[in-house]
N, C-alpha and C. Protein backbone atom coordinates (compact mmCIF):
# COMPACT_ATOMS: atom_id res chain seq x y z
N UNK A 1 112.80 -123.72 112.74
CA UNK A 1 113.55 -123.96 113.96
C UNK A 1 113.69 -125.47 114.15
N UNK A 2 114.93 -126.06 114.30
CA UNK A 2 114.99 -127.71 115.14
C UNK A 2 114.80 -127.54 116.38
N UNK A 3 114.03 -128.51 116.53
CA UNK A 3 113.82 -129.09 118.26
C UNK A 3 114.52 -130.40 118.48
N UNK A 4 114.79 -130.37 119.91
CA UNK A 4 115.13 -131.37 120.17
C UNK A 4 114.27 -132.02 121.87
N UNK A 5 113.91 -133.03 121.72
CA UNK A 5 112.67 -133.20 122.60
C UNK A 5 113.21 -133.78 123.74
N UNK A 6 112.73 -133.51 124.73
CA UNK A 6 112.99 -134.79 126.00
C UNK A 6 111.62 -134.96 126.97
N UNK A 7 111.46 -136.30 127.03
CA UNK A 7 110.54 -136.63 127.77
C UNK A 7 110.60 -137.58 128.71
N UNK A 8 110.74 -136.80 130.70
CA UNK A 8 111.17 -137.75 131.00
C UNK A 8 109.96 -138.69 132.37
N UNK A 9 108.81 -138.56 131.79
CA UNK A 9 107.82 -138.93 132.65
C UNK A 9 107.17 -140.34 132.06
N UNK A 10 106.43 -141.13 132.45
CA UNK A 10 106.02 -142.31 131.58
C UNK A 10 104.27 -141.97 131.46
N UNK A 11 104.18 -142.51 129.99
CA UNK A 11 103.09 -142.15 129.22
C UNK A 11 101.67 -141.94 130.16
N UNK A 12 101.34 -142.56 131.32
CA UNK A 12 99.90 -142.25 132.31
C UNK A 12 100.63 -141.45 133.66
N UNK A 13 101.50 -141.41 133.78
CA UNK A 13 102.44 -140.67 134.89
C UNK A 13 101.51 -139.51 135.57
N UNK A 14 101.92 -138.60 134.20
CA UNK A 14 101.40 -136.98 134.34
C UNK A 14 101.20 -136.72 132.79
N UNK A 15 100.99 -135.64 132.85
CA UNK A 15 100.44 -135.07 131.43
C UNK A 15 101.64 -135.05 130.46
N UNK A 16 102.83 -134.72 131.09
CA UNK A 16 103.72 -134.83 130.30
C UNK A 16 103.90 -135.24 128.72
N UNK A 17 104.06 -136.47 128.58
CA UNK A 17 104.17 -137.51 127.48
C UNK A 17 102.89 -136.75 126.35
N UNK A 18 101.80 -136.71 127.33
CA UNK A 18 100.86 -136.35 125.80
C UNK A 18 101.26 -134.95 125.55
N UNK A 19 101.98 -133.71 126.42
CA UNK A 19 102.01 -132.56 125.82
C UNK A 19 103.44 -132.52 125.32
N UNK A 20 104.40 -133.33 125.43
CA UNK A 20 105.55 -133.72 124.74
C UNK A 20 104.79 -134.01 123.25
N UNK A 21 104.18 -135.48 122.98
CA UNK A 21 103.49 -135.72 121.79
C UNK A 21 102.53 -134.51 121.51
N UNK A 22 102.07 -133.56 121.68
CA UNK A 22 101.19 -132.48 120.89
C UNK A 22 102.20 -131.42 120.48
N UNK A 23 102.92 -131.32 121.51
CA UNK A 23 104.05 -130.17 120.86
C UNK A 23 104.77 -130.25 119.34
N UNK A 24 105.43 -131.69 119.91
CA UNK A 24 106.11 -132.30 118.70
C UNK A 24 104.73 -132.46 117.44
N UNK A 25 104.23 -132.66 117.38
CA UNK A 25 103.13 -132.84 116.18
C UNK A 25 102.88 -131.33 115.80
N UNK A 26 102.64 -130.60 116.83
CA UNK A 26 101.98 -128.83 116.51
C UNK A 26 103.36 -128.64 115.62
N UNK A 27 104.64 -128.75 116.24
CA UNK A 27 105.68 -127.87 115.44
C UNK A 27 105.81 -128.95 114.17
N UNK A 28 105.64 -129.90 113.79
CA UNK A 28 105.97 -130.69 112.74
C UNK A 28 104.77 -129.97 111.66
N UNK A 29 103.73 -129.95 111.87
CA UNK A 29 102.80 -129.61 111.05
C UNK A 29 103.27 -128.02 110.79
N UNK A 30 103.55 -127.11 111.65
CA UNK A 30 104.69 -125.85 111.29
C UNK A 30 105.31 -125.45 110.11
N UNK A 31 105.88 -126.27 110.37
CA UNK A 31 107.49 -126.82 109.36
C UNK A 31 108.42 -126.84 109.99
N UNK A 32 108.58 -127.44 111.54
CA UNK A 32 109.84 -126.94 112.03
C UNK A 32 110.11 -128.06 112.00
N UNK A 33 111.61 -128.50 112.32
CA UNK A 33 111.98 -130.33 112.22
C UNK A 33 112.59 -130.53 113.79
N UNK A 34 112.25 -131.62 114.10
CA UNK A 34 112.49 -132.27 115.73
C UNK A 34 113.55 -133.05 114.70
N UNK A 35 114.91 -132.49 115.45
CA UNK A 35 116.40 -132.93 115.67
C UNK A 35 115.96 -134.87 116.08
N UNK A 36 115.25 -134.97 117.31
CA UNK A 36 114.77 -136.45 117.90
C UNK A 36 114.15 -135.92 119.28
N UNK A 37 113.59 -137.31 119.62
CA UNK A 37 112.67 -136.89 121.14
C UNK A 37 113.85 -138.37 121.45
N UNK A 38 113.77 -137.70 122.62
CA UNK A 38 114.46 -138.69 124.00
C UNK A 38 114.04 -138.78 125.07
N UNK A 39 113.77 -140.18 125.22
CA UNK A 39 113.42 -140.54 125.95
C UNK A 39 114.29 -141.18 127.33
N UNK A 40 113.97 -140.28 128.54
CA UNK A 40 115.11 -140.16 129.91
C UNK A 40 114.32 -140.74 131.09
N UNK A 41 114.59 -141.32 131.98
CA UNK A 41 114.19 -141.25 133.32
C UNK A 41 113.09 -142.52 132.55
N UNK A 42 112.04 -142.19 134.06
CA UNK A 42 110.47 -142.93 133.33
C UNK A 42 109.88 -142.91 131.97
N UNK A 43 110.46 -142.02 131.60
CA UNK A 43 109.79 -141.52 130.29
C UNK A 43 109.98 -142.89 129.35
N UNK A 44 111.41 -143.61 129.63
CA UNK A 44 111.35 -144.89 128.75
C UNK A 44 110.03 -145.42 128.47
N UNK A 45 109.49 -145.57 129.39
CA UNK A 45 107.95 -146.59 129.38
C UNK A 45 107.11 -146.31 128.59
N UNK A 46 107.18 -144.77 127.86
CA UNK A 46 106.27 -144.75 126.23
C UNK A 46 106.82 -145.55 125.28
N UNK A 47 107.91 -146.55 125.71
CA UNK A 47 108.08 -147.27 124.35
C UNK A 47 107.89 -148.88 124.38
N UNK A 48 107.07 -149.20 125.49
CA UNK A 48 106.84 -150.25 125.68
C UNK A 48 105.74 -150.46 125.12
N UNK A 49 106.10 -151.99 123.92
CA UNK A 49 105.03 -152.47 123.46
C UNK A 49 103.85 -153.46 124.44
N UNK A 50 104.16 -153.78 125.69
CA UNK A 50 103.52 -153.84 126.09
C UNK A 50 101.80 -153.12 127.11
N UNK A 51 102.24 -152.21 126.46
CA UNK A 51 101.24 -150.84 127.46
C UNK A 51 99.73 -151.27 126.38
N UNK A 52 98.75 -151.26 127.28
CA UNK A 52 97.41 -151.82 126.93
C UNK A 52 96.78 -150.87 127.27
N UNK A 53 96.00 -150.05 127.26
CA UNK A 53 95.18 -149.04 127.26
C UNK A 53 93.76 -149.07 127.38
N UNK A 54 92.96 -149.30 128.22
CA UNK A 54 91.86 -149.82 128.10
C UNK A 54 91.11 -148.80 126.70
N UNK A 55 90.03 -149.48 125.80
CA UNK A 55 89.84 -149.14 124.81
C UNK A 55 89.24 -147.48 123.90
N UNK A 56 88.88 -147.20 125.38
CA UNK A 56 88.21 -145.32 125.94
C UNK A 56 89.02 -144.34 126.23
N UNK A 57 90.79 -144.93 126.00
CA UNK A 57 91.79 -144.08 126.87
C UNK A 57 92.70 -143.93 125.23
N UNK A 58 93.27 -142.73 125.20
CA UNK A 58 94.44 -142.74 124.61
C UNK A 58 95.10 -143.77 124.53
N UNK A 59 96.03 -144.16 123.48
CA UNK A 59 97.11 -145.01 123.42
C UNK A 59 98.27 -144.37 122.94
N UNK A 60 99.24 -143.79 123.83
CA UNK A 60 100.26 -142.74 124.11
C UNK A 60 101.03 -143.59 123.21
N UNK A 61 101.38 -144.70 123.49
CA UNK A 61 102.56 -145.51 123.02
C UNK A 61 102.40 -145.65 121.40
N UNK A 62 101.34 -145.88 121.04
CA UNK A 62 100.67 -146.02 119.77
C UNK A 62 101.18 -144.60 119.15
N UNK A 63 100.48 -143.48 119.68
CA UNK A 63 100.53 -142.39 118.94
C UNK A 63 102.12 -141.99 118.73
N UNK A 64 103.09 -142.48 119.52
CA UNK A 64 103.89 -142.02 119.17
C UNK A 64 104.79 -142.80 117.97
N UNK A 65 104.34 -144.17 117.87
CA UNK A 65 104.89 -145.05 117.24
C UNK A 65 104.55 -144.67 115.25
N UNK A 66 102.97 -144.05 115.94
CA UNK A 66 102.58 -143.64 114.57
C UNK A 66 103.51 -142.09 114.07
N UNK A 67 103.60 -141.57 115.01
CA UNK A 67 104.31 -140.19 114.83
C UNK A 67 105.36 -140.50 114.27
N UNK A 68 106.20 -141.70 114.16
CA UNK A 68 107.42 -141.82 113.82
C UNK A 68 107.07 -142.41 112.47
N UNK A 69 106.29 -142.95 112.60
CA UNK A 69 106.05 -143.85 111.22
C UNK A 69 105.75 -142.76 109.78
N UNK A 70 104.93 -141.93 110.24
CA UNK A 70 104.36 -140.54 109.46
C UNK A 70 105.36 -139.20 108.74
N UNK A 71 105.86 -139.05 110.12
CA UNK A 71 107.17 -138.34 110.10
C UNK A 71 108.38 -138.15 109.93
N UNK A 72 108.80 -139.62 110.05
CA UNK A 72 110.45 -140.39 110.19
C UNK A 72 110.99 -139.50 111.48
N UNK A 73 110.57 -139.82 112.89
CA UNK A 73 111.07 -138.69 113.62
C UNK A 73 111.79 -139.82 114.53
N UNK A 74 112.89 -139.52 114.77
CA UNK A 74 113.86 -140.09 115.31
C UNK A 74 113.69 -140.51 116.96
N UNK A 75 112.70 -141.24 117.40
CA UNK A 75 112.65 -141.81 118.99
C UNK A 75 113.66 -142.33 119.49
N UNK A 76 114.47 -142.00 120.72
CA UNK A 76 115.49 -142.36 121.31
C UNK A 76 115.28 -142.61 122.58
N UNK A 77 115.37 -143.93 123.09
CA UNK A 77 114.97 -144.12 124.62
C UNK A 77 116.41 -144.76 124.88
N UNK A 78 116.48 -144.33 126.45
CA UNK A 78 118.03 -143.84 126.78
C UNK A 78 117.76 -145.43 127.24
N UNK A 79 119.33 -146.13 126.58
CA UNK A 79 119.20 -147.54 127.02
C UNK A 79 119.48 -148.30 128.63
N UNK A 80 120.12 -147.21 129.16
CA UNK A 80 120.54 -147.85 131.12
C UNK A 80 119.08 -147.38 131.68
N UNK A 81 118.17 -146.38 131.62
CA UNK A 81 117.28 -146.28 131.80
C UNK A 81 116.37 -147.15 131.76
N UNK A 82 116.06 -147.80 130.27
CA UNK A 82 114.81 -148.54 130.12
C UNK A 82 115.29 -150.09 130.24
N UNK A 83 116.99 -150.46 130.72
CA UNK A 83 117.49 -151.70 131.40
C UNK A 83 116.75 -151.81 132.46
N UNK A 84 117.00 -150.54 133.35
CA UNK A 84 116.41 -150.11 134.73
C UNK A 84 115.05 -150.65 135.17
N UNK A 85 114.38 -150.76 133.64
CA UNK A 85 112.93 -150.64 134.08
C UNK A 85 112.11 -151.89 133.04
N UNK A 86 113.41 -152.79 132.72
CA UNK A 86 113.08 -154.04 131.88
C UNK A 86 112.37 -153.31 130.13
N UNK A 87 112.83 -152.69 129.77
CA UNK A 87 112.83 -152.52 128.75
C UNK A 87 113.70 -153.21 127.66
N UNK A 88 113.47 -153.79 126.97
CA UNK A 88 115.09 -154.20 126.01
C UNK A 88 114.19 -154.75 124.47
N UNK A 89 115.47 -154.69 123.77
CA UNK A 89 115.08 -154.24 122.49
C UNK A 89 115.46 -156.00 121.86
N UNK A 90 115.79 -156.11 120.53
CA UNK A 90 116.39 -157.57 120.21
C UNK A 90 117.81 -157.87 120.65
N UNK A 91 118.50 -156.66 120.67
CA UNK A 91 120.03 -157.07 120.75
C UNK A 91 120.75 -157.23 122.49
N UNK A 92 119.36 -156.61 123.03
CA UNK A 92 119.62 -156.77 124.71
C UNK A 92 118.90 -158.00 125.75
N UNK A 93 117.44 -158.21 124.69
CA UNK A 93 116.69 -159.21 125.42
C UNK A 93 117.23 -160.73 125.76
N UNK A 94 117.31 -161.36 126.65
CA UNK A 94 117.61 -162.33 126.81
C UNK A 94 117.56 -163.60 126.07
N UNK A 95 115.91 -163.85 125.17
CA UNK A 95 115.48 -163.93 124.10
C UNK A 95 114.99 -163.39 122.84
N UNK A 96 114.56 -163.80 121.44
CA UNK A 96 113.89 -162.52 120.75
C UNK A 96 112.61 -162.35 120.95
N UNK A 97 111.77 -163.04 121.62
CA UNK A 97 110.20 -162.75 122.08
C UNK A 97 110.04 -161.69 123.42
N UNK A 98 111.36 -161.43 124.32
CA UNK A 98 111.25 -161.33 125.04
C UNK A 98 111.40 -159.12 124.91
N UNK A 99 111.80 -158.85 123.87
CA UNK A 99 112.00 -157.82 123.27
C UNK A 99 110.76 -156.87 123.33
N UNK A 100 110.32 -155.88 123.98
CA UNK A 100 109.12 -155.04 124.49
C UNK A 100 109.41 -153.53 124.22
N UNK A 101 110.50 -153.42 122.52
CA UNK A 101 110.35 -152.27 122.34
C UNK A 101 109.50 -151.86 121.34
N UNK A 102 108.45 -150.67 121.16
CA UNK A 102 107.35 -150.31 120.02
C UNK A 102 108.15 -150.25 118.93
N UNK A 103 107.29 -150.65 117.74
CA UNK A 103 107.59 -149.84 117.06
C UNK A 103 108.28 -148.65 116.48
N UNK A 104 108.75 -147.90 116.28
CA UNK A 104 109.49 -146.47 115.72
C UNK A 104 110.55 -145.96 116.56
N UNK A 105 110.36 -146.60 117.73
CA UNK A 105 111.81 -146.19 119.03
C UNK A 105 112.96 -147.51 118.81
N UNK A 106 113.97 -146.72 119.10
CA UNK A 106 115.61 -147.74 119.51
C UNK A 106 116.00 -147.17 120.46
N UNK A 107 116.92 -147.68 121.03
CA UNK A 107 117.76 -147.87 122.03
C UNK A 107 118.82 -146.95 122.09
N UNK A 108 119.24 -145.51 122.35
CA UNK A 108 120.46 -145.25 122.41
C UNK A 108 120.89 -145.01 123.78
N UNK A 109 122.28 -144.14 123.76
CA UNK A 109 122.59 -143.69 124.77
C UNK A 109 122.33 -142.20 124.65
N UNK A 110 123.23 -141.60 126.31
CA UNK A 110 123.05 -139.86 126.65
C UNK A 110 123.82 -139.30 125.69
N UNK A 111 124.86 -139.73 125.04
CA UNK A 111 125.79 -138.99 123.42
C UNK A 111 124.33 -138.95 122.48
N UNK A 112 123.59 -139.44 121.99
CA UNK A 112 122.52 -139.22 121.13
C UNK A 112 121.99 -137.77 121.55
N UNK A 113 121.27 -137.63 122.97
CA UNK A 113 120.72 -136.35 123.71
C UNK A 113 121.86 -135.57 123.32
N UNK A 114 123.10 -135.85 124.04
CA UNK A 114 124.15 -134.79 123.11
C UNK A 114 124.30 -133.90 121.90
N UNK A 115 124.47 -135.07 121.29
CA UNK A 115 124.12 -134.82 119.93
C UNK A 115 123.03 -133.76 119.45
N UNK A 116 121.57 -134.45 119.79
CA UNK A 116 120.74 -133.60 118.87
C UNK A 116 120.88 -132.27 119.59
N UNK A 117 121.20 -132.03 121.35
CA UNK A 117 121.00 -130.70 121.50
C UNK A 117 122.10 -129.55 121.08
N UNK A 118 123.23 -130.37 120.30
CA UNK A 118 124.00 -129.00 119.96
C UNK A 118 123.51 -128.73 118.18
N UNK A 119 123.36 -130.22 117.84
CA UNK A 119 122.28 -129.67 116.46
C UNK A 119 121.32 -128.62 115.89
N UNK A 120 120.38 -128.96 116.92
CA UNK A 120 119.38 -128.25 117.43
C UNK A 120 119.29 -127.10 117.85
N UNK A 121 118.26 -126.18 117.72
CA UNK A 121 118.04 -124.78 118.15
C UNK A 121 117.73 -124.49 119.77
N UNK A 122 116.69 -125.21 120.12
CA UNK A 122 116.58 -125.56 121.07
C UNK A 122 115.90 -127.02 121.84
N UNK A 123 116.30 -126.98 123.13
CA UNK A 123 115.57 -128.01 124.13
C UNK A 123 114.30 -128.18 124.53
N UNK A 124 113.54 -129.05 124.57
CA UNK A 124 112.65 -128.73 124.99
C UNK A 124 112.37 -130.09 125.94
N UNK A 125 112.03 -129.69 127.36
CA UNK A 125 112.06 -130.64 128.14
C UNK A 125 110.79 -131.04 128.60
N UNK A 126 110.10 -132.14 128.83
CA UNK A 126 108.66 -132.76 129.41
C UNK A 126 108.75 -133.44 130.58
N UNK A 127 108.29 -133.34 131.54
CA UNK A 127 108.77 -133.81 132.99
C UNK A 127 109.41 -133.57 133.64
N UNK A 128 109.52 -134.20 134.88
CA UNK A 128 110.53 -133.98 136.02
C UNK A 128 111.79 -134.39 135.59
């Protein structure tokens, strides 16, 4: 089966984000393939390389960066969203230091979400 993910809560929010990231890992280890996870609303904020985690806590942002790295799984954080919320990547930041996206995520738009959900078998949504 393809999935196609959405997650639209930010990584300490609510539980969301980590049962978005367990799902997506449970069905990958499956064999099923995630179409992409998208990232909507708050949810941008799992892709901020700035998120520090004190050293006893999960590192949401991490795990997902690794998920992509492992997997090749396609992270999509919706770009007016994570403008919204000072997110920006190299081609948006004002400078190139100033750029606070992780690892394994880019920047698209709501045609990407488009996209993977007519690809895709089904939706699967995380958050409000």
């Amino acid at each position: 089966m393809k999935f196609t993910i959405q997650v639209n809560d930010g990584p300490y929010q609510h539980q969301a984000s980590d049962s978005a990231y367990h799902f997506t890992l449970a069905a990958l280890r499956k064999g099923h393939e995630i179409v992409r996870v998208f990232f909507y609303h708050d949810g941008v904020l799992n892709c901020s390389r700035l998120v520090s985690p004190p050293q006893d806590d999960r590192h949401i942002v991490a795990r997902w960066s690794q998920l992509a790295a492992e997997f090749g799984v396609d992270l999509v954080v919706c770009v007016a969203a994570a403008q919204r919320r000072g997110i920006v990547d190299e081609s948006t930041a004002q400078s190139p230091d100033a750029a606070n996206v992780a690892p394994g995520f880019r920047l698209g738009g709501l045609g990407q979400l488009v996209e993977a959900v007519i690809t895709g078998d089904r939706l699967v949504t995380f958050g409000d």
